[in-house]
N, C-alpha and C. Protein backbone atom coordinates (compact mmCIF):
# COMPACT_ATOMS: atom_id res chain seq x y z
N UNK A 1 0.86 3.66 6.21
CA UNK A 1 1.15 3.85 7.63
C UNK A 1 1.83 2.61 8.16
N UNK A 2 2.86 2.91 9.02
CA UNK A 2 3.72 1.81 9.39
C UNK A 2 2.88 1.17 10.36
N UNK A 3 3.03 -0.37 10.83
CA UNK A 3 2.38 -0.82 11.83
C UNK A 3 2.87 -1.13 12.84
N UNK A 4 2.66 -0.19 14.35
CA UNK A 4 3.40 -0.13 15.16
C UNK A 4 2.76 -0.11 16.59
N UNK A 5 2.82 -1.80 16.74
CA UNK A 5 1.72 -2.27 18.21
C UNK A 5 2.17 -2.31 19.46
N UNK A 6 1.68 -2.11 20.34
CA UNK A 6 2.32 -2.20 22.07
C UNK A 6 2.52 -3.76 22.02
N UNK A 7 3.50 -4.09 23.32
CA UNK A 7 4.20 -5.39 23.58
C UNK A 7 2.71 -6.08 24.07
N UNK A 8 1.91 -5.28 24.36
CA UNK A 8 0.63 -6.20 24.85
C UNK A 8 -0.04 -6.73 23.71
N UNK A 9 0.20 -5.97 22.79
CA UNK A 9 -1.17 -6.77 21.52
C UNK A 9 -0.12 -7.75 20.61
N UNK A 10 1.70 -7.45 20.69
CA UNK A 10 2.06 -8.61 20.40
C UNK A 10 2.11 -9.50 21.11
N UNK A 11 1.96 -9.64 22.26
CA UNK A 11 2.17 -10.75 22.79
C UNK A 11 0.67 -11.70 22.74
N UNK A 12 -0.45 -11.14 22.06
CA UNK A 12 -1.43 -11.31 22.28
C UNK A 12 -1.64 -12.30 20.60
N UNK A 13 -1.19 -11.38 19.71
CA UNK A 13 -0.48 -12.26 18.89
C UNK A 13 -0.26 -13.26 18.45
N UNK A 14 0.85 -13.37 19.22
CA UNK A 14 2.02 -14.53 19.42
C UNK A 14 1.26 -15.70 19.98
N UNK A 15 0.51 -15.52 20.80
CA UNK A 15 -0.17 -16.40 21.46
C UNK A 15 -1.52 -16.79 20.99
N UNK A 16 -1.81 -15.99 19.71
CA UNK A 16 -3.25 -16.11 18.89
C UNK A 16 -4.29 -16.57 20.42
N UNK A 17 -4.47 -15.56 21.22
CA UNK A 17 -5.36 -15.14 22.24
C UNK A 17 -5.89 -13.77 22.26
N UNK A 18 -7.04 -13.58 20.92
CA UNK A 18 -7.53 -12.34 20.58
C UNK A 18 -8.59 -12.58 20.01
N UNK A 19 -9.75 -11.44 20.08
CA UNK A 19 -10.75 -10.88 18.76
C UNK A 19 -10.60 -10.04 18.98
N UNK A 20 -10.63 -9.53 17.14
CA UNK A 20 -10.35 -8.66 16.51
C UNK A 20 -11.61 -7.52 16.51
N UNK A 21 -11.64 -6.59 16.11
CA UNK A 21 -12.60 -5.96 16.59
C UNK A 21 -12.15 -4.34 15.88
N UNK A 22 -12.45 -3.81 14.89
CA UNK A 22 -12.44 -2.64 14.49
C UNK A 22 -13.17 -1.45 14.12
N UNK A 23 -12.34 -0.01 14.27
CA UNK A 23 -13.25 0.87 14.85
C UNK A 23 -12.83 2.37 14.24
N UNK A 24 -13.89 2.74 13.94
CA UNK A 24 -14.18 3.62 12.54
C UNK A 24 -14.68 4.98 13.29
N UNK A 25 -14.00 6.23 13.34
CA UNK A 25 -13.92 7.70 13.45
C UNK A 25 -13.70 8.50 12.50
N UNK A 26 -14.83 9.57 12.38
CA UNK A 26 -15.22 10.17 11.38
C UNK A 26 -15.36 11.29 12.21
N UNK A 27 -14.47 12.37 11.42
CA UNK A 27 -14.76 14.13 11.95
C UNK A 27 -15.43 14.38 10.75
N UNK A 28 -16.67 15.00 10.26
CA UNK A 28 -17.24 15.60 9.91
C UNK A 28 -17.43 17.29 10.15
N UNK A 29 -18.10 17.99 9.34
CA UNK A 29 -18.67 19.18 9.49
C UNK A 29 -19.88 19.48 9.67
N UNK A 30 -20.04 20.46 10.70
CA UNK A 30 -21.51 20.76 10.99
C UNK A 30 -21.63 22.50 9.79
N UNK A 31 -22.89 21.64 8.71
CA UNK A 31 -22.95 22.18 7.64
C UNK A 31 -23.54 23.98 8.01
N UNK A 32 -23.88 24.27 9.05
CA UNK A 32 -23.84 25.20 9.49
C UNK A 32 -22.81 26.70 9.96
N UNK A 33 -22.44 25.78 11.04
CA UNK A 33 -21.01 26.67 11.00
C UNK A 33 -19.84 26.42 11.11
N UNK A 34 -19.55 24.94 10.41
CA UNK A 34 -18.53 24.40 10.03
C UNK A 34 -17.61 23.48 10.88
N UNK A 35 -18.01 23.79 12.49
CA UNK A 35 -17.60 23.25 13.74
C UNK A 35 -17.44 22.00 13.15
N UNK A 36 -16.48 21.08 13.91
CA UNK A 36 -16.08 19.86 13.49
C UNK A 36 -16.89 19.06 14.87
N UNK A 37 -17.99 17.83 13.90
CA UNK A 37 -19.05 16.77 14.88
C UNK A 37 -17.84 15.60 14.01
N UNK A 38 -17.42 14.95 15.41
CA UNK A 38 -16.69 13.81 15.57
C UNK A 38 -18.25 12.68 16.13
N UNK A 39 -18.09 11.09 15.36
CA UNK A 39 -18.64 10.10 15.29
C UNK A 39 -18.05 8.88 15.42
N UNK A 40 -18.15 7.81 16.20
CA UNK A 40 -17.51 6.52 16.23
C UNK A 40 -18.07 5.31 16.23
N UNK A 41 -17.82 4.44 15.39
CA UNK A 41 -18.48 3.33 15.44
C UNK A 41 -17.27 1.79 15.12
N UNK A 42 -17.86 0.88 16.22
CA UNK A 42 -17.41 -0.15 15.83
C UNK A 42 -17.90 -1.62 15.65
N UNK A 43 -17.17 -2.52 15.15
CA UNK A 43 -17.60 -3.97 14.45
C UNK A 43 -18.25 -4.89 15.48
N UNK A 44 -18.92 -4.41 16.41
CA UNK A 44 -19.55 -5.59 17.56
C UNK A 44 -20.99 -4.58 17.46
N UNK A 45 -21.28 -5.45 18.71
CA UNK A 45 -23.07 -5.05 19.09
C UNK A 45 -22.92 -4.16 20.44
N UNK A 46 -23.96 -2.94 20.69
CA UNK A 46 -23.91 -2.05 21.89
C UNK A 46 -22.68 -1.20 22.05
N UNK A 47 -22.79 -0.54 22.68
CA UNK A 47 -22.28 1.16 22.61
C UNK A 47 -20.95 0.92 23.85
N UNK A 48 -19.39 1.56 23.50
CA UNK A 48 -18.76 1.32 24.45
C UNK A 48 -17.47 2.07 24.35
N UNK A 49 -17.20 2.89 25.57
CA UNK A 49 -16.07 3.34 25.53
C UNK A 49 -14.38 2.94 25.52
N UNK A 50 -13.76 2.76 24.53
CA UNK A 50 -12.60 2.40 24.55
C UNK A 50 -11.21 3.21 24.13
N UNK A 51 -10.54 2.72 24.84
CA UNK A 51 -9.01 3.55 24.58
C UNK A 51 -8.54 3.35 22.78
N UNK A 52 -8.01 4.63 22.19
CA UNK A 52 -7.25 4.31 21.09
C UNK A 52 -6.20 5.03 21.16
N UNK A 53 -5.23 4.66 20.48
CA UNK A 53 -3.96 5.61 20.66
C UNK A 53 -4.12 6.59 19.50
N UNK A 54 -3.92 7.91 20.09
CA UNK A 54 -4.08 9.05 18.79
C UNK A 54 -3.22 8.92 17.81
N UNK A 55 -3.31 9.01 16.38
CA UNK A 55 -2.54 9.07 15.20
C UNK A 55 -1.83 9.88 15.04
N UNK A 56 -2.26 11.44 15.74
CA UNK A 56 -1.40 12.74 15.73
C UNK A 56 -0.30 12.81 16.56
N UNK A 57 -0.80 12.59 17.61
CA UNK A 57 0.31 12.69 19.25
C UNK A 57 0.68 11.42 19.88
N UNK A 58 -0.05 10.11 19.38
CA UNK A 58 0.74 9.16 19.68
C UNK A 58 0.37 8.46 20.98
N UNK A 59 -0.65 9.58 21.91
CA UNK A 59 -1.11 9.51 23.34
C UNK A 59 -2.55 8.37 23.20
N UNK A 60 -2.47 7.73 24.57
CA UNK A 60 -4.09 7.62 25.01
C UNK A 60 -4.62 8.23 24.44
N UNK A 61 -6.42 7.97 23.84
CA UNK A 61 -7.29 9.05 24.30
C UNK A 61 -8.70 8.00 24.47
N UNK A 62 -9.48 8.13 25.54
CA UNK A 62 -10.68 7.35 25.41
C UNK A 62 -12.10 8.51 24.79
N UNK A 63 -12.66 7.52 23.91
CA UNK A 63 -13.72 7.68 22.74
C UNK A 63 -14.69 6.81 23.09
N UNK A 64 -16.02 7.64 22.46
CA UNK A 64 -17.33 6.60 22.46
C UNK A 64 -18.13 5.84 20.85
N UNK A 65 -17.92 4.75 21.52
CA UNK A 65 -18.09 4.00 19.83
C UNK A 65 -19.22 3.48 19.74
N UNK A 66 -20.47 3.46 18.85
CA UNK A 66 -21.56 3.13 18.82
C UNK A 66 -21.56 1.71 17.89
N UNK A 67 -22.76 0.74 18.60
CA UNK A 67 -22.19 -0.77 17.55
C UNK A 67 -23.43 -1.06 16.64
N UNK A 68 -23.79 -1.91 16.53
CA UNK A 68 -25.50 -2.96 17.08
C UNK A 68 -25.56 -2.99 15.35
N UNK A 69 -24.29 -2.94 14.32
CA UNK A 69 -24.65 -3.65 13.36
C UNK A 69 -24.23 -2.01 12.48
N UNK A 70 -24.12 -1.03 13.02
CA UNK A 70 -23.34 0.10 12.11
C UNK A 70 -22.86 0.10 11.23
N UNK A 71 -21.26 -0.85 11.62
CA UNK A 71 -20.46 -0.95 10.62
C UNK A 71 -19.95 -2.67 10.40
N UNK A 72 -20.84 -2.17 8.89
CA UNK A 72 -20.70 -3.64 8.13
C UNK A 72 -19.64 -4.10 7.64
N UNK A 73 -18.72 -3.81 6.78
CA UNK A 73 -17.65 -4.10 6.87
C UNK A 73 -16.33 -3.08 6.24
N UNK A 74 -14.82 -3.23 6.47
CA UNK A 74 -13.88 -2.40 5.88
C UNK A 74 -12.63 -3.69 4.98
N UNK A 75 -12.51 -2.71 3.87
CA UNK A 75 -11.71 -3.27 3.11
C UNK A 75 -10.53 -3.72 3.74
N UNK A 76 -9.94 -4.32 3.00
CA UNK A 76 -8.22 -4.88 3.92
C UNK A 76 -7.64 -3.60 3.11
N UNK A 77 -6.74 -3.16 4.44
CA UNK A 77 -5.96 -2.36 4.41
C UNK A 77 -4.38 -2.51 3.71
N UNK A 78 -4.07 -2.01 2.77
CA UNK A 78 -2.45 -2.32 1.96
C UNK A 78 -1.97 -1.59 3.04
N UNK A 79 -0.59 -2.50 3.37
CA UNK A 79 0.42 -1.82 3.98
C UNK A 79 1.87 -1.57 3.14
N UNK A 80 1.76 -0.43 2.69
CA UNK A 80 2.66 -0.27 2.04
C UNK A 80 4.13 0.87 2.05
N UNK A 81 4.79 1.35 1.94
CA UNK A 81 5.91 1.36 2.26
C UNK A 81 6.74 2.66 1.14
N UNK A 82 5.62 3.11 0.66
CA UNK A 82 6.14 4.53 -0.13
C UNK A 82 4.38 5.32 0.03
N UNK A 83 4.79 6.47 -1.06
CA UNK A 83 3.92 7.34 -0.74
C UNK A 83 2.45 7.42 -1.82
N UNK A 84 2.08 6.21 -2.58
CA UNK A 84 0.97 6.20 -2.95
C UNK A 84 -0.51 6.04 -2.30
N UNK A 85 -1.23 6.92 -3.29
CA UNK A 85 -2.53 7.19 -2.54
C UNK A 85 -3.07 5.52 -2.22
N UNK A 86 -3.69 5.34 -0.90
CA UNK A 86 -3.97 4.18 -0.87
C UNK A 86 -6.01 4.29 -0.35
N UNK A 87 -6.91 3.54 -1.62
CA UNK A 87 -8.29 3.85 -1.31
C UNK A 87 -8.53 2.47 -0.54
N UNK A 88 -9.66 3.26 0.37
CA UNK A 88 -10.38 1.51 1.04
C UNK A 88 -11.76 2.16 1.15
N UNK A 89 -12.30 0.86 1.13
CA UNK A 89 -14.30 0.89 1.14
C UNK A 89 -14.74 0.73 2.20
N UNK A 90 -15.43 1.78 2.67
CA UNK A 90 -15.98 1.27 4.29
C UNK A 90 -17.82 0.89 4.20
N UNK A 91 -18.34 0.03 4.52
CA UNK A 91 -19.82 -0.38 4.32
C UNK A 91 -20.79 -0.17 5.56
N UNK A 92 -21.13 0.91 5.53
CA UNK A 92 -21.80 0.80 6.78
C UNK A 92 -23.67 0.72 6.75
N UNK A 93 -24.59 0.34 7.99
CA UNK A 93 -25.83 0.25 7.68
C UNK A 93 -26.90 1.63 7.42
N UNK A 94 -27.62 1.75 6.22
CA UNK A 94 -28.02 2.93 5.94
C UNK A 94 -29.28 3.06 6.90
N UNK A 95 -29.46 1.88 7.59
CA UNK A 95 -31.19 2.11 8.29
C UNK A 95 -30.46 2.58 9.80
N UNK A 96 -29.54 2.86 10.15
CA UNK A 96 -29.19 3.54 11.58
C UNK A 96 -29.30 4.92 11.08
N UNK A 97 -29.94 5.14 12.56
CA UNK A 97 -29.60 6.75 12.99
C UNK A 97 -28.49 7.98 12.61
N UNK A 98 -27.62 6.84 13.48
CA UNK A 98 -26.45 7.80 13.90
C UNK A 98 -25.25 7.83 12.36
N UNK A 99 -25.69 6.95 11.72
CA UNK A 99 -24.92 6.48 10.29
C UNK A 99 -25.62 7.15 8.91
N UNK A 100 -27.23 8.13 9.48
CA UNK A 100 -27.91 8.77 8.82
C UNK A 100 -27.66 10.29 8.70
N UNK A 101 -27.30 10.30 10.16
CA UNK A 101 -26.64 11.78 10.54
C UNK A 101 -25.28 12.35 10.65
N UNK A 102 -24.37 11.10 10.30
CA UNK A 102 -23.24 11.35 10.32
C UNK A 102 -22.81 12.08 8.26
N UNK A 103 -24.03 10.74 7.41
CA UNK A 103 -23.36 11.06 5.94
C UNK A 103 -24.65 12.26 5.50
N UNK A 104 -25.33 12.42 6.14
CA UNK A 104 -26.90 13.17 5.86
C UNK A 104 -27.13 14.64 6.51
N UNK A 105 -26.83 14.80 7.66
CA UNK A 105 -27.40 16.04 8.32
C UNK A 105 -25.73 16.31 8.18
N UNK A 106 -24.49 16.20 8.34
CA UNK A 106 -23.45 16.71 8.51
C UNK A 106 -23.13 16.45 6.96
N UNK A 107 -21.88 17.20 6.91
CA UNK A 107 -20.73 17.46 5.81
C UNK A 107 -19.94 16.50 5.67
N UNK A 108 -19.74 15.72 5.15
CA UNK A 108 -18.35 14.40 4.60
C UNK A 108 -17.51 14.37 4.02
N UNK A 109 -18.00 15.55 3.20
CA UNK A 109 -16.70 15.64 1.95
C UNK A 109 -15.74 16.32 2.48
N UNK A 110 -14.17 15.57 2.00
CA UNK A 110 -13.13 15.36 2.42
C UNK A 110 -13.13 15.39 4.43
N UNK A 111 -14.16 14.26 4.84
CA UNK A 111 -13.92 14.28 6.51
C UNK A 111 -12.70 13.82 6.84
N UNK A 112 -11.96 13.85 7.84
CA UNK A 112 -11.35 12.98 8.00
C UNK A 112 -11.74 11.14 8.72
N UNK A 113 -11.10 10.57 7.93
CA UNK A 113 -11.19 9.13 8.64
C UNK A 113 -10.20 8.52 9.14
N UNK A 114 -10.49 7.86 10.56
CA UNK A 114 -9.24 6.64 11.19
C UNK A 114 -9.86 6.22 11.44
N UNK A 115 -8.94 4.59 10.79
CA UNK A 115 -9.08 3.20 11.12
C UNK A 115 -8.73 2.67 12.59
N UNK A 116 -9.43 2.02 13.05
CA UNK A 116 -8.07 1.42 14.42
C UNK A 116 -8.45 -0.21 14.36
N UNK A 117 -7.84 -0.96 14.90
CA UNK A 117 -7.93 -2.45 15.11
C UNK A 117 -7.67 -2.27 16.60
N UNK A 118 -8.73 -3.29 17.23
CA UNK A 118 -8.37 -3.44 18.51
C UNK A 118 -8.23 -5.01 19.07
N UNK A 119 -7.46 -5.14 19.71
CA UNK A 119 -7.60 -6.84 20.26
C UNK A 119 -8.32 -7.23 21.14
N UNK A 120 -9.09 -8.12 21.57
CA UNK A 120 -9.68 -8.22 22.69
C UNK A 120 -9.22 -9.71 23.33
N UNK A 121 -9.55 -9.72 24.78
CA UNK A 121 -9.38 -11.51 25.21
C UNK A 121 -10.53 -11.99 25.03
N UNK A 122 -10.28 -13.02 24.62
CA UNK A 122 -11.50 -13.54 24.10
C UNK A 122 -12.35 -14.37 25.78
N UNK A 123 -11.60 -14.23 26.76
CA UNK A 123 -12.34 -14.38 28.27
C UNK A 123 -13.00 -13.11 28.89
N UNK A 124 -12.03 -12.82 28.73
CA UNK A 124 -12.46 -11.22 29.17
C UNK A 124 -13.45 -10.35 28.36
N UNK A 125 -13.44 -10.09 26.81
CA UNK A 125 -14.43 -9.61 25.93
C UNK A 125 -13.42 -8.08 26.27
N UNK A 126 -12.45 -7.59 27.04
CA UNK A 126 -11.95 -6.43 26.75
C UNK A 126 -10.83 -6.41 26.16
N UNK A 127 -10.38 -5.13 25.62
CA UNK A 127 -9.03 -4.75 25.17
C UNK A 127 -7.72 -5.63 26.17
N UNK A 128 -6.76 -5.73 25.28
CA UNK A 128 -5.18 -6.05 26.04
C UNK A 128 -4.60 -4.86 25.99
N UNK A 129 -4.87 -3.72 24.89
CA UNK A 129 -4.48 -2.76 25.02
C UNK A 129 -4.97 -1.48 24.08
N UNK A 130 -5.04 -0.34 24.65
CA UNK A 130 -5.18 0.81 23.26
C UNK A 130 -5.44 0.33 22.25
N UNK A 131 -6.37 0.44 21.13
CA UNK A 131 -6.52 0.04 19.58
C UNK A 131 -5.50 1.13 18.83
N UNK A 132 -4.54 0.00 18.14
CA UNK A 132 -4.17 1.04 17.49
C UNK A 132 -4.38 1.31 15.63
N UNK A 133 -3.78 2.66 15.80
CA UNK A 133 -4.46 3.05 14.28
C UNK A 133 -3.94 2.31 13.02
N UNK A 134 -4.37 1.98 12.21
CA UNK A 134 -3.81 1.61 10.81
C UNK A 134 -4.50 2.12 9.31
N UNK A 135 -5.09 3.17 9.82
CA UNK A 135 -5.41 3.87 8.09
C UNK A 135 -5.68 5.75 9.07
N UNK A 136 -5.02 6.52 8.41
CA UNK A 136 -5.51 7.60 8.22
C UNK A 136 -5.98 8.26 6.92
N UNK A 137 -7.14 8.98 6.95
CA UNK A 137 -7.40 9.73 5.28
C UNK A 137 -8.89 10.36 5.17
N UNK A 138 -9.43 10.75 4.02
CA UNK A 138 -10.58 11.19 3.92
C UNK A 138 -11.68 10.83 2.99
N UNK A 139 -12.83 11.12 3.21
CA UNK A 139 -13.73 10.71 2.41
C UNK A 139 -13.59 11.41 1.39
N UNK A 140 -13.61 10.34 0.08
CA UNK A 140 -13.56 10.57 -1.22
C UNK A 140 -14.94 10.68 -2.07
N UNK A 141 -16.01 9.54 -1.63
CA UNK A 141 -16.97 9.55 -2.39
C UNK A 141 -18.07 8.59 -1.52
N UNK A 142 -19.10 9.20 -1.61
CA UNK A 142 -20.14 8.42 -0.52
C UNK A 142 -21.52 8.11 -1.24
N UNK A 143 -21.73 6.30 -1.26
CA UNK A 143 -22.73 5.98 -2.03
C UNK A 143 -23.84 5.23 -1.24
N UNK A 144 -24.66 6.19 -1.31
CA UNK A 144 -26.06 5.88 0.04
C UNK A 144 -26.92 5.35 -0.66
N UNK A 145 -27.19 3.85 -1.04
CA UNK A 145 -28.09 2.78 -1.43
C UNK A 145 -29.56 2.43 -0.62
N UNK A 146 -30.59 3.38 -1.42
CA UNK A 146 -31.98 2.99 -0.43
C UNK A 146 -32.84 1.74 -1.60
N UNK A 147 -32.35 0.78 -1.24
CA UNK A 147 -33.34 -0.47 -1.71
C UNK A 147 -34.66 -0.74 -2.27
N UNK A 148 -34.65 -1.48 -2.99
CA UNK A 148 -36.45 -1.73 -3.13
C UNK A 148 -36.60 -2.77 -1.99
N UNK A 149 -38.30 -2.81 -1.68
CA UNK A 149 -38.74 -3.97 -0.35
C UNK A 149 -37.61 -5.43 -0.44
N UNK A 150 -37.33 -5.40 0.41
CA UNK A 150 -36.62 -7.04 0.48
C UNK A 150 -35.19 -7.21 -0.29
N UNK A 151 -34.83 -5.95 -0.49
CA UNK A 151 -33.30 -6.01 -0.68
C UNK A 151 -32.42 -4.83 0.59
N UNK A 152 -30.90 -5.75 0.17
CA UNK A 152 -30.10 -4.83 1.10
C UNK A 152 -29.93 -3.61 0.68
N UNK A 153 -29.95 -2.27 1.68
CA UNK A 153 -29.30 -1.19 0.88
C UNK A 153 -27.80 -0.94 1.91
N UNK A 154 -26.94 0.11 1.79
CA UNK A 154 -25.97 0.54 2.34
C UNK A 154 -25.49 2.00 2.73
N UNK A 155 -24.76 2.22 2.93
CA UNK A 155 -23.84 3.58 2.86
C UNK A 155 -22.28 3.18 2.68
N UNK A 156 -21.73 3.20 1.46
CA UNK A 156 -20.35 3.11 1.31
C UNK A 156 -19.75 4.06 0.96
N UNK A 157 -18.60 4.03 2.00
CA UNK A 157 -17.60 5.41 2.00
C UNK A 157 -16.20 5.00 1.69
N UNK A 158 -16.08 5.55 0.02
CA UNK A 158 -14.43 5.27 0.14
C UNK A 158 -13.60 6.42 0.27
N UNK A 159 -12.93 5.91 0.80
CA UNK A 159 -11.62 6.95 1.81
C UNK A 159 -10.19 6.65 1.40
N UNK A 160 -9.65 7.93 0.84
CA UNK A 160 -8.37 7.94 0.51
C UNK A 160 -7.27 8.27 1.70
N UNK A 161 -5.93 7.28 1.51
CA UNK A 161 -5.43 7.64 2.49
C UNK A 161 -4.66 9.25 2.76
N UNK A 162 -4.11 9.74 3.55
CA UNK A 162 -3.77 11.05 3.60
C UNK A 162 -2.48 11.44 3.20
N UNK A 163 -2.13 10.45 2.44
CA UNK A 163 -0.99 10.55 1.74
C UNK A 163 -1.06 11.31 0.27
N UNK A 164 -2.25 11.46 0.04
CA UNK A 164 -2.77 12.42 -0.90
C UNK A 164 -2.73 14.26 -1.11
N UNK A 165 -2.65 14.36 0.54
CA UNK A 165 -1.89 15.38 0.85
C UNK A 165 -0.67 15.99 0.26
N UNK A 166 0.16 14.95 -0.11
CA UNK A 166 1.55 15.02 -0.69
C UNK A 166 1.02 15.54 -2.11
N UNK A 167 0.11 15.01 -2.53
CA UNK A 167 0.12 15.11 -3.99
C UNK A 167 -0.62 16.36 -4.63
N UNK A 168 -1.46 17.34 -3.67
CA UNK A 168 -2.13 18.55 -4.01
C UNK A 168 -0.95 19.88 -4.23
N UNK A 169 -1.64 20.47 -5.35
CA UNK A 169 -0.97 21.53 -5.96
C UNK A 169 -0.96 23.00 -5.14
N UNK A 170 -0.58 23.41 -5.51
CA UNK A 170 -0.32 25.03 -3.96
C UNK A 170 -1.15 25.82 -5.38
N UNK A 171 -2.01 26.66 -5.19
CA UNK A 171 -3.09 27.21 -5.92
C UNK A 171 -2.10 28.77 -5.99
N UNK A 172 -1.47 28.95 -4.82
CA UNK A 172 -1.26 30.35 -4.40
C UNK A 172 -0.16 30.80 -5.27
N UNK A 173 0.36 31.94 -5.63
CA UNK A 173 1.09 32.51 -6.40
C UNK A 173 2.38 33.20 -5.89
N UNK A 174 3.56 33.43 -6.61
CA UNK A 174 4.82 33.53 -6.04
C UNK A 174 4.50 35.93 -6.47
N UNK A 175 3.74 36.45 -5.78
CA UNK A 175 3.31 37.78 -5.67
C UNK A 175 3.56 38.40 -4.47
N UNK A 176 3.87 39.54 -4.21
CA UNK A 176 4.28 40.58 -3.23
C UNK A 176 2.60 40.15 -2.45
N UNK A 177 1.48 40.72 -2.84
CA UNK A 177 0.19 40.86 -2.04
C UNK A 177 -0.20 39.28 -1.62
N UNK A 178 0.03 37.96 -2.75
CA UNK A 178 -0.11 37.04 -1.73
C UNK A 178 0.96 37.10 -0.49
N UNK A 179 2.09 37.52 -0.30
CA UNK A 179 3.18 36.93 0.53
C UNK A 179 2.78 38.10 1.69
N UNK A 180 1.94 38.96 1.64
CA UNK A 180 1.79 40.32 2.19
C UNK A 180 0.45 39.44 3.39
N UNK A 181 -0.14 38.35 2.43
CA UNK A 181 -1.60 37.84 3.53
C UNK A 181 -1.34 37.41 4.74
N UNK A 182 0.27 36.65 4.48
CA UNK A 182 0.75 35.86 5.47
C UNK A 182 1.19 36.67 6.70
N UNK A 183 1.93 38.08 6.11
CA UNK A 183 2.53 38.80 7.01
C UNK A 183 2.44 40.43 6.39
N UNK A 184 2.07 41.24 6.99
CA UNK A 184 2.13 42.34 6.09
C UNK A 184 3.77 43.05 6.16
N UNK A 185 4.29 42.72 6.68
CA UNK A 185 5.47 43.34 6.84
C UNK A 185 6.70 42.21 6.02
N UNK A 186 6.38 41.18 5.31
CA UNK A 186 6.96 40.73 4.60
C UNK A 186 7.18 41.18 3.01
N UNK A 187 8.12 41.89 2.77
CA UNK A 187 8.58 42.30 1.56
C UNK A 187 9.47 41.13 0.66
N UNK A 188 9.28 40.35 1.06
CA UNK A 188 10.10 39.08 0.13
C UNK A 188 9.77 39.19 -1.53
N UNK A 189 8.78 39.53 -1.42
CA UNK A 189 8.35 39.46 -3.09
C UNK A 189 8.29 40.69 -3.94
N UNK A 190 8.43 41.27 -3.18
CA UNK A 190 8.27 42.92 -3.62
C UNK A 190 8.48 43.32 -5.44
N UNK A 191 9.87 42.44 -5.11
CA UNK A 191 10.51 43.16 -6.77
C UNK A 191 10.10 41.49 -7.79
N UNK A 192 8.97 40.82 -7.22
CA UNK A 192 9.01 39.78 -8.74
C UNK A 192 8.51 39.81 -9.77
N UNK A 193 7.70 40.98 -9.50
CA UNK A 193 7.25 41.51 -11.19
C UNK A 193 7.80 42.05 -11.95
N UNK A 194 9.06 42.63 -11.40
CA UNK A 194 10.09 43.67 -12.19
C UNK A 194 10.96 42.80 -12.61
N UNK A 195 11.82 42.38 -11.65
CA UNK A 195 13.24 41.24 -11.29
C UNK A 195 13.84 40.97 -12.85
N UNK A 196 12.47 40.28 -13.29
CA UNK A 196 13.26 39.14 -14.47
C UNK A 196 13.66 40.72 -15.38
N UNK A 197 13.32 41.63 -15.51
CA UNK A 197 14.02 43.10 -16.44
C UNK A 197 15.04 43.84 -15.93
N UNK A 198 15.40 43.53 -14.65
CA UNK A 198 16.34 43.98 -14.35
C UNK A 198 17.64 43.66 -15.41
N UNK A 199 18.95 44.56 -15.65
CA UNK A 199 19.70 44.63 -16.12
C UNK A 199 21.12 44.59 -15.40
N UNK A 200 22.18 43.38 -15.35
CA UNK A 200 23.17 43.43 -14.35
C UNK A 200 24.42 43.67 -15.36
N UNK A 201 25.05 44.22 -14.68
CA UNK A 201 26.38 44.92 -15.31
C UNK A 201 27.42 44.00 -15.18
N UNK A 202 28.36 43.78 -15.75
CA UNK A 202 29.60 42.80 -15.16
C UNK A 202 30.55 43.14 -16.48
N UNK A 203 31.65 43.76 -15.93
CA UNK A 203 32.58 44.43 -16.66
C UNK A 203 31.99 45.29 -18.08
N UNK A 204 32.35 44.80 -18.89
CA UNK A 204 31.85 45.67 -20.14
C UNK A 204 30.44 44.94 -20.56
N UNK A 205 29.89 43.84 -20.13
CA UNK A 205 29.20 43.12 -20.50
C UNK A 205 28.04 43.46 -19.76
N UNK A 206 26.04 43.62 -20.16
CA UNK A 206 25.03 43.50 -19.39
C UNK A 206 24.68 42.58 -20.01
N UNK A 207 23.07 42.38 -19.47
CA UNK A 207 21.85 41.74 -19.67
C UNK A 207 20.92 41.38 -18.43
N UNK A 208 19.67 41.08 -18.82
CA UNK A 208 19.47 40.49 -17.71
C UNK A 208 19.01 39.48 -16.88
N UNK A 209 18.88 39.73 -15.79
CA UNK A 209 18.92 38.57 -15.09
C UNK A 209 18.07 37.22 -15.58
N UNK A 210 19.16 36.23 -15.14
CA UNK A 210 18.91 34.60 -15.48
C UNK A 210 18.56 33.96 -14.35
């Protein structure tokens, strides 16, 4: 994903007058009836609503992000510049709630995940502007570490980026009745079981079709 910041967080930048501060959204499934339960958490302490710019549409949107030690830490992000799958490790705390019910009572596999980075003034403690995104993708594999007494445990989620998308195979078949699901009044495929026996004429010469 290209990295592409408002004039406020460069200038913020430029002037190395920031903390950094990043923030982790997870759509999940409700293993029930599949409804999509959206979750947010970010890298500070206490619960707080902040602007991110959407990854899809590009717009505002304000979200609620839960803190107080959630999310432990995220891999550095490759920024890279073609279309390979790109994985990152996200570490979050297994003794929260909301980090119990997000990988535990809901669905994860393949959720979607966005990254965002946000800047803050470091007088102010708020945004200069919208956080914006720098990883889209999904959960790949989720490893929920419950400890013996007096050790750390975790929840680590690595997440492939959605550039993986590119790389899945079409399952579906080049058939009259699949092309019929899409539309029933689509006859596009009608003759591809026959086709390749067809026989074409051309002067004194047949065979068929190539």
């Amino acid at each position: 994903m290209s990295r592409n910041i408002s004039a406020e967080n460069a200038l913020a930048l430029a002037q190395r007058r920031l903390v950094a501060r990043d923030f982790l959204w997870i759509v999940a499934r409700d293993r029930t009836d599949n409804s999509p339960q959206t979750v947010g958490f970010w890298s500070d302490v206490g619960d707080v609503s902040a602007d991110v710019i959407d990854p899809d549409t590009g717009l505002v949107e304000t979200r609620n992000w839960y803190g107080s030690g959630t999310l432990i830490g995220i891999d550095a992000i490759p920024m890279v510049s073609n279309i390979t799958v790109q994985p990152v490790k996200i570490v979050m705390s297994q003794l929260d709630d909301l980090v119990q019910q997000a990988v535990r009572l809901y669905d994860c596999k393949q959720a979607r995940v966005e990254i965002f980075r946000g800047l803050l003034d470091p007088e102010t403690r708020l945004m200069v502007a919208p956080a914006f995104c720098r990883f889209v993708g999904f959960v790949d594999d989720i490893e929920i570490t419950t400890p013996p007494e007096n050790d750390a445990g975790a929840v680590t989620l690595t997440v492939n980026s959605h550039t993986q998308e590119l790389m899945r195979a079409n399952p579906d078949t080049r058939s009259d009745a699949s092309q019929r699901l899409r539309s029933s009044t689509d006859n596009f495929f009608q003759d591809a079981p026959t086709v390749g026996e067809w026989e074409f004429f051309w002067g004194r010469k047949n065979g068929k079709l190539r």
